[in-house]
Protein backbone atom coordinates (compact mmCIF):
# COMPACT_ATOMS: atom_id res chain seq x y z
CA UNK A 1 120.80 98.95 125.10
CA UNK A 2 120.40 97.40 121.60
CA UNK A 3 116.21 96.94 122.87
CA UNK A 4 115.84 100.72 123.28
CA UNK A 5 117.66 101.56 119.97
CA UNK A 6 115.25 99.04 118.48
CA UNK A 7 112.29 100.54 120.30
CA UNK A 8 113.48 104.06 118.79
CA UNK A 9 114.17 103.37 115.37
CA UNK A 10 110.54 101.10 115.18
CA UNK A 11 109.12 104.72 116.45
CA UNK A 12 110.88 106.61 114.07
CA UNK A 13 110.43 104.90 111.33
CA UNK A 14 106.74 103.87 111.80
CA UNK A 15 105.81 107.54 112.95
CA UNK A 16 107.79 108.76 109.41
CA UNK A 17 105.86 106.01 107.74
CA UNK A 18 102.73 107.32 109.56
CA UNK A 19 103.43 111.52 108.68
CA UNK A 20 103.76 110.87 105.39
CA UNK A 21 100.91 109.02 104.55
CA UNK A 22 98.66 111.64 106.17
CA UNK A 23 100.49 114.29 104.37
CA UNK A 24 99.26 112.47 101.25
CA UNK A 25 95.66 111.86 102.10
CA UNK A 26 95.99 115.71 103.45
CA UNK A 27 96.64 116.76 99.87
CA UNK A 28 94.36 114.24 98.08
CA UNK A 29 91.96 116.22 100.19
CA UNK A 30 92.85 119.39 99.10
CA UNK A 31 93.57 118.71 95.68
CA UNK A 32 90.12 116.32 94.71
CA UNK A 33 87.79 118.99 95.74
CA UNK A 34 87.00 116.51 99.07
CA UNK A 35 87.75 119.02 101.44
CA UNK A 36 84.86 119.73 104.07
CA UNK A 37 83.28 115.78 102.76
CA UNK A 38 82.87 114.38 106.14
CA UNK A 39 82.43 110.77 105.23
CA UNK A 40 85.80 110.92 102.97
CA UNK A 41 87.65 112.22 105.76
CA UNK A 42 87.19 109.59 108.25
CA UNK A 43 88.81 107.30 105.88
CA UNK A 44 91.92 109.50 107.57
CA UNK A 45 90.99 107.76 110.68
CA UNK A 46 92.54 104.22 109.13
CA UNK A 47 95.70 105.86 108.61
CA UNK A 48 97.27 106.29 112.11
CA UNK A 49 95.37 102.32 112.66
CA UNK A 50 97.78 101.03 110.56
CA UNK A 51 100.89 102.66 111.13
CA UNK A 52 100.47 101.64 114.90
CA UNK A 53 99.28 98.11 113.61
CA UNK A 54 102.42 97.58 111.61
CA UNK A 55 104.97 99.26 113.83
CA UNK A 56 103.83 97.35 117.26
CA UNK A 57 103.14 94.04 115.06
CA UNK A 58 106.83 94.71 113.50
CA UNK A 59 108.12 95.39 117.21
CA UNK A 60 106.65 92.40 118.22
CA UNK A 61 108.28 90.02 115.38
CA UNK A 62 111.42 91.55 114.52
CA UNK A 63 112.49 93.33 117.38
CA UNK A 64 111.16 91.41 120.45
CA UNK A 65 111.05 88.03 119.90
CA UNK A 66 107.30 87.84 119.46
CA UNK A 67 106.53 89.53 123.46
CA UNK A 68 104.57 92.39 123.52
CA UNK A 69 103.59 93.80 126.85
CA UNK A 70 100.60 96.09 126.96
CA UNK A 71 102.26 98.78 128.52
CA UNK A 72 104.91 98.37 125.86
CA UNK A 73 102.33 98.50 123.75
CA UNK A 74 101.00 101.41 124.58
CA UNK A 75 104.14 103.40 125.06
CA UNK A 76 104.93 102.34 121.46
CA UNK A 77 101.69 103.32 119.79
CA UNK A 78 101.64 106.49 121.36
CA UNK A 79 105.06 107.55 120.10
CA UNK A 80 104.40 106.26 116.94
CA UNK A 81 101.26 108.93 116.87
CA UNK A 82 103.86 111.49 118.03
CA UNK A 83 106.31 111.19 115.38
CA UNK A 84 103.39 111.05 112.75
CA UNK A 85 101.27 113.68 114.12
CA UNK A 86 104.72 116.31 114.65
CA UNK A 87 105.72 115.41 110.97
CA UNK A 88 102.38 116.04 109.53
CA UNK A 89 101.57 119.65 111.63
CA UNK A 90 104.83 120.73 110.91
CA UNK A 91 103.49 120.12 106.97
CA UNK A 92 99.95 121.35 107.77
CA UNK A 93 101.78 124.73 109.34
CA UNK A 94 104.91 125.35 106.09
CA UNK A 95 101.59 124.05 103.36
CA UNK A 96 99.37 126.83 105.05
CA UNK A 97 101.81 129.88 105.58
CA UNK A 98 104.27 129.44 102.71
CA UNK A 99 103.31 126.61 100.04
CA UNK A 100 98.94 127.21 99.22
CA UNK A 101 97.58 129.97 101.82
CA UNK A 102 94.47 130.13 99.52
CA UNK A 103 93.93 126.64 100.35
CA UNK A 104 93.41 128.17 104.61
CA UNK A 105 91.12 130.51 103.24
CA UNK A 106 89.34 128.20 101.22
CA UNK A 107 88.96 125.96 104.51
CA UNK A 108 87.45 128.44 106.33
CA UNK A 109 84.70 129.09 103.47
CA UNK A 110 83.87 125.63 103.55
CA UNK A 111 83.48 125.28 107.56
CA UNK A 112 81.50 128.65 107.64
CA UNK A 113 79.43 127.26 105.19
CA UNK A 114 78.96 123.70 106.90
CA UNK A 115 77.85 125.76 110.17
CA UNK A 116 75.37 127.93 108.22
CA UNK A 117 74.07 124.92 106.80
CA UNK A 118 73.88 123.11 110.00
CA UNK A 119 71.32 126.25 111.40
CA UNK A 120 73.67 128.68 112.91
CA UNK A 121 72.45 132.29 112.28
CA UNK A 122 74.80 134.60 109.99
CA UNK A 123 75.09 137.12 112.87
CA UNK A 124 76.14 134.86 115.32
CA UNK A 125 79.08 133.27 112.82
CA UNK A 126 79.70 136.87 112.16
CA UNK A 127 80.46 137.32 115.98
CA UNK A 128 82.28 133.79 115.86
CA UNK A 129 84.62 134.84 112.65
CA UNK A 130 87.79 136.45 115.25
CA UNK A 131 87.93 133.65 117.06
CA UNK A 132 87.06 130.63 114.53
CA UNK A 133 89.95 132.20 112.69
CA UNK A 134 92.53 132.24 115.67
CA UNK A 135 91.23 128.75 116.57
CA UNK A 136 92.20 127.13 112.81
CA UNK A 137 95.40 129.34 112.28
CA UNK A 138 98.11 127.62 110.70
CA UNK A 139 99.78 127.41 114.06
CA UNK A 140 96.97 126.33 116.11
CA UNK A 141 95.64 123.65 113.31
CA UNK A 142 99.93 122.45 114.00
CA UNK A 143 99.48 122.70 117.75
CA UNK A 144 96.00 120.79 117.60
CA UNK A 145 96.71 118.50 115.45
CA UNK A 146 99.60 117.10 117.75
CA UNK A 147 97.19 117.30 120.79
CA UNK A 148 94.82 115.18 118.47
CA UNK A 149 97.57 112.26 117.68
CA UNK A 150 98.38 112.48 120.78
CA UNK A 151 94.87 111.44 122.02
CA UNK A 152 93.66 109.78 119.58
CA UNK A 153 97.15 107.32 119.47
CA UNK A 154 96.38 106.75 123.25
CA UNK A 155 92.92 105.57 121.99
CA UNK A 156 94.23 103.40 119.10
CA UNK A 157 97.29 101.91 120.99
CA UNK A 158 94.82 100.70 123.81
CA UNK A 159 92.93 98.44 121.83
CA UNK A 160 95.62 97.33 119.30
CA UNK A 161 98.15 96.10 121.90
CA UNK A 162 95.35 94.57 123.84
CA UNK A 163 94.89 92.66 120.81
CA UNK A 164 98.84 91.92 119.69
CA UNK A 165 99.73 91.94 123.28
CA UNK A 166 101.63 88.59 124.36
CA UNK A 167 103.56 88.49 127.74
CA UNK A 168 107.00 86.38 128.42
CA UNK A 169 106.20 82.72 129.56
CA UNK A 170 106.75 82.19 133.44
CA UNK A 171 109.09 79.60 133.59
CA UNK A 172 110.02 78.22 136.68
């Protein structure tokens, strides 16, 4: 019992640990005119590496008496995404309806603009604008970008508990 409440509260805290710090590269983002700067934003890629680092490395240490199983592992990281990726959509949803809807608007300039630049006729965006505007909604940006952490936490948490993994010695 006192393993699972440690297994929870490691999620919890690391996926808290994880929201928030995407909230604030989210509005560093908005706010330092980096908004549609590809290169910046994969820096946001390091963010959810981290958080899974630390929280399966802190699992591993504190909680489990240095064993790590890869499925454990896994499991873990993948949570950890969860938490993070719920906490920061539910910001991404409340900053886009209520706090800065400019800011939406202002996104969808910028990725028009991107795709015009990148060769796609002005008709064809024209015939694109309905649905490129249902697809990054405030609600479906939330809904995606849970799918996203989702995924992309599977990806992440494969490869760091392959490397932190460590299985109980076999003793006979």
């Amino acid at each position: 019992m006192e393993q699972a409440a440690s297994k929870s509260s490691t999620v919890v805290t690391y996926g808290l640990y994880l929201g928030i710090a995407s909230i604030v590269f989210s509005l560093i983002i908005f706010y330092s005119g980096m908004m549609g700067n590809t290169y910046f934003s994969y820096l946001g890629y390091l963010i959810p590496i981290v958080f899974i680092f630390l929280g399966l490395k802190f699992y591993k240490e504190k909680e489990n008496a240095g064993i790590l199983k890869y499925g454990q592992g896994v499991g873990l990281g993948v949570l950890i995404s969860l938490v993070g990726g719920v906490v920061s959509s539910i910001f991404t949803y409340i900053y886009f309806v209520f706090i800065d809807p400019a800011k939406h608007t202002e996104m969808l300039a910028i990725v028009q603009e991107k795709q015009l630049e990148a060769g796609v006729p002005a008709e064809q965006l024209e015939q694109m604008d309905g649905m490129m505007s249902a697809m990054m909604s405030p609600i479906a940006m939330a809904l995606f970008g849970i799918i996203g952490a989702l995924i992309g936490g599977l990806i992440i948490s494969l490869i760091i508990s392959a490397i932190l993994k460590k299985d109980p010695e076999i003793t006979y």
